[in-house]
N, C-alpha and C. Protein backbone atom coordinates (compact mmCIF):
# COMPACT_ATOMS: atom_id res chain seq x y z
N UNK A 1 169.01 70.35 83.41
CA UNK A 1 168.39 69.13 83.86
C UNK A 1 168.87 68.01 82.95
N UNK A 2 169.00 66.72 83.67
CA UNK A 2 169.55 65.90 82.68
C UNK A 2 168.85 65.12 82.13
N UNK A 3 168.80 64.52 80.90
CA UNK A 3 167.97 63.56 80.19
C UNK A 3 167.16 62.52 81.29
N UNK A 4 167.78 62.10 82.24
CA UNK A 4 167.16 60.90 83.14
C UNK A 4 166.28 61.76 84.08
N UNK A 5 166.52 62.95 84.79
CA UNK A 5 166.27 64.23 85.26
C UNK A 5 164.49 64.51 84.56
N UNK A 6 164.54 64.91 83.04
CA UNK A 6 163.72 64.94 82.89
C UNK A 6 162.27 64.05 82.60
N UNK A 7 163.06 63.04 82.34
CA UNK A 7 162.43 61.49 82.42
C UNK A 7 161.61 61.58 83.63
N UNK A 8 162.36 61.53 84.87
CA UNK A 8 161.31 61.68 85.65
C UNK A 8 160.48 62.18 86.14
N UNK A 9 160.69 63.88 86.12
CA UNK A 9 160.00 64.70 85.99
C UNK A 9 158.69 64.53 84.73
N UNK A 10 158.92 63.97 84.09
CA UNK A 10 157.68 63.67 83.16
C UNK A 10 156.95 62.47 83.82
N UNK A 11 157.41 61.10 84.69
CA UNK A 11 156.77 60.31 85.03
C UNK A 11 156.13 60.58 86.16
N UNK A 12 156.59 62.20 87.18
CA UNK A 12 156.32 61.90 88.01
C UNK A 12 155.27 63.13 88.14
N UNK A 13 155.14 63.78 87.07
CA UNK A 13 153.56 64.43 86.57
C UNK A 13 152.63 63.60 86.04
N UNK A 14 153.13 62.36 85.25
CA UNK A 14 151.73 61.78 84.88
C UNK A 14 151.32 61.39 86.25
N UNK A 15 152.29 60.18 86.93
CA UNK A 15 151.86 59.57 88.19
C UNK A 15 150.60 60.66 88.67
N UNK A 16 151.22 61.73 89.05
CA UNK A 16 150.58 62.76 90.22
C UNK A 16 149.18 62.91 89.46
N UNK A 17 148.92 62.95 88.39
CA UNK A 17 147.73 63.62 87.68
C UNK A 17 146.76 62.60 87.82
N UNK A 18 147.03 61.28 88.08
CA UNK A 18 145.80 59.80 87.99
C UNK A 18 145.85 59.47 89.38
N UNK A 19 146.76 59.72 90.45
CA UNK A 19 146.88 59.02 91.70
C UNK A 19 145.73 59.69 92.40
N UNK A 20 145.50 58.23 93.13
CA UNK A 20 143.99 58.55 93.76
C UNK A 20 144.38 58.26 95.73
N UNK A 21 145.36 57.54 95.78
CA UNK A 21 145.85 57.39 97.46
C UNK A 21 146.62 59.07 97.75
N UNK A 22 145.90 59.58 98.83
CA UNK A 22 146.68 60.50 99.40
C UNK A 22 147.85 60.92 99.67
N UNK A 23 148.55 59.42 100.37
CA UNK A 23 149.69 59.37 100.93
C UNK A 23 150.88 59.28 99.43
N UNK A 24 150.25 58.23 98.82
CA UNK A 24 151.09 58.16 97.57
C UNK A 24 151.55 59.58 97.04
N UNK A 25 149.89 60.32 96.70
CA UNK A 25 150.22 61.57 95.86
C UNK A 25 150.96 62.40 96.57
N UNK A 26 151.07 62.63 97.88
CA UNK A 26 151.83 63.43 98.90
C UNK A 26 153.77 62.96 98.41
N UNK A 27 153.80 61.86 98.23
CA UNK A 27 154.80 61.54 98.25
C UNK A 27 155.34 61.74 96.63
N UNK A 28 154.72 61.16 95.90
CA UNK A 28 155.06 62.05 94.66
C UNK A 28 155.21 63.07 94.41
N UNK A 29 154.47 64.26 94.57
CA UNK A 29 154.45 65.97 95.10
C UNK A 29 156.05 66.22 95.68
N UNK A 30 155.94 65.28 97.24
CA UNK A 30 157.54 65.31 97.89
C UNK A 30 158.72 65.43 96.63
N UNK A 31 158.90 64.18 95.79
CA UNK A 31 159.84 63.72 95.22
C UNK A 31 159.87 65.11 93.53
N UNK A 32 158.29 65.22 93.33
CA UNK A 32 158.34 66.44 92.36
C UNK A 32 159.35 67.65 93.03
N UNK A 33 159.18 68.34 94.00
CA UNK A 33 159.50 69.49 94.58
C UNK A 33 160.82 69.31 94.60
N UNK A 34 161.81 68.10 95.53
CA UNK A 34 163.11 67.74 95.62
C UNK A 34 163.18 67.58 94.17
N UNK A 35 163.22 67.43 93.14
CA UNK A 35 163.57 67.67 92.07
C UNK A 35 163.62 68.87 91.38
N UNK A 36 162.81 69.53 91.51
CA UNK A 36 162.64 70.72 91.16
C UNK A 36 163.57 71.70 91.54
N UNK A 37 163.83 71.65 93.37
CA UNK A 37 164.33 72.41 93.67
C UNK A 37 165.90 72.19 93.85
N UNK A 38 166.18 70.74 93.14
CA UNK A 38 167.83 70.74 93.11
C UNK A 38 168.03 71.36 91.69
N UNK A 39 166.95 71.21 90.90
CA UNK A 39 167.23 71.73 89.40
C UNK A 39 167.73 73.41 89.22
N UNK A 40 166.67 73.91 90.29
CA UNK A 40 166.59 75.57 90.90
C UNK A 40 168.09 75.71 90.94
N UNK A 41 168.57 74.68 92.16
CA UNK A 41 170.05 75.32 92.79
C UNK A 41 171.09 74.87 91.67
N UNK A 42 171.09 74.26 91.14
CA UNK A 42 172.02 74.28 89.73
C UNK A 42 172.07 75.65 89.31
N UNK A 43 170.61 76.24 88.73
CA UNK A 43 170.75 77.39 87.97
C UNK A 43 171.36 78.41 88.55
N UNK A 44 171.16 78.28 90.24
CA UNK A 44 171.43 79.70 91.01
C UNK A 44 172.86 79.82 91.00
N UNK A 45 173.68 78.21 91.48
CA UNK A 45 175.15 77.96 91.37
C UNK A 45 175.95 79.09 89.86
N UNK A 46 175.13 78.46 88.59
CA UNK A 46 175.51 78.65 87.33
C UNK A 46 175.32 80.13 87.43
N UNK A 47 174.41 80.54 87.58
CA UNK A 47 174.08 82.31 87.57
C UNK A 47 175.10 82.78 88.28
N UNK A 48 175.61 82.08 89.43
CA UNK A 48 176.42 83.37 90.18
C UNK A 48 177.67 83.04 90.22
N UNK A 49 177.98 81.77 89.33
CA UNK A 49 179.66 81.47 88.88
C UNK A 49 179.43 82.63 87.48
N UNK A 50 178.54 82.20 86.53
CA UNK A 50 178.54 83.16 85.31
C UNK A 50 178.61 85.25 86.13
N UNK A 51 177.94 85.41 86.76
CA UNK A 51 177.82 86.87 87.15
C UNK A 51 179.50 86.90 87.90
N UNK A 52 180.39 85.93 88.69
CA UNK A 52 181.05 86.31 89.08
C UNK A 52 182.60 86.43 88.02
N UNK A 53 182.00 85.76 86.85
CA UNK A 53 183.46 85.66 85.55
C UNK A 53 183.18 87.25 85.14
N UNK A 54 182.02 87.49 84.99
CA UNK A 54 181.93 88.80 84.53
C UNK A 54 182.44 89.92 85.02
């Protein structure tokens, strides 16, 4: 994850933890998960270039 990467991932847990509009927090949640889960497919990429040098 990259420095700016985790930046937001930290802003976008505080956000989520005080937000009181539904739609907002839905949408923060959204933007948590798409982050999360491009972070996921990095690792999976890296795991199976590393498993395939081996």
């Amino acid at each position: 994850m990259t420095a700016e990467e985790r930046e937001r991932l930290g802003y976008l847990c505080e956000r989520i933890q005080v937000e009181q509009a539904p739609q907002t927090f839905d949408e923060l949640v959204m933007e948590l998960n798409e982050l999360l889960e491009q972070n996921q497919q990095r690792i999976n990429r890296a795991q199976a270039n590393s498993s395939r040098e081996n």
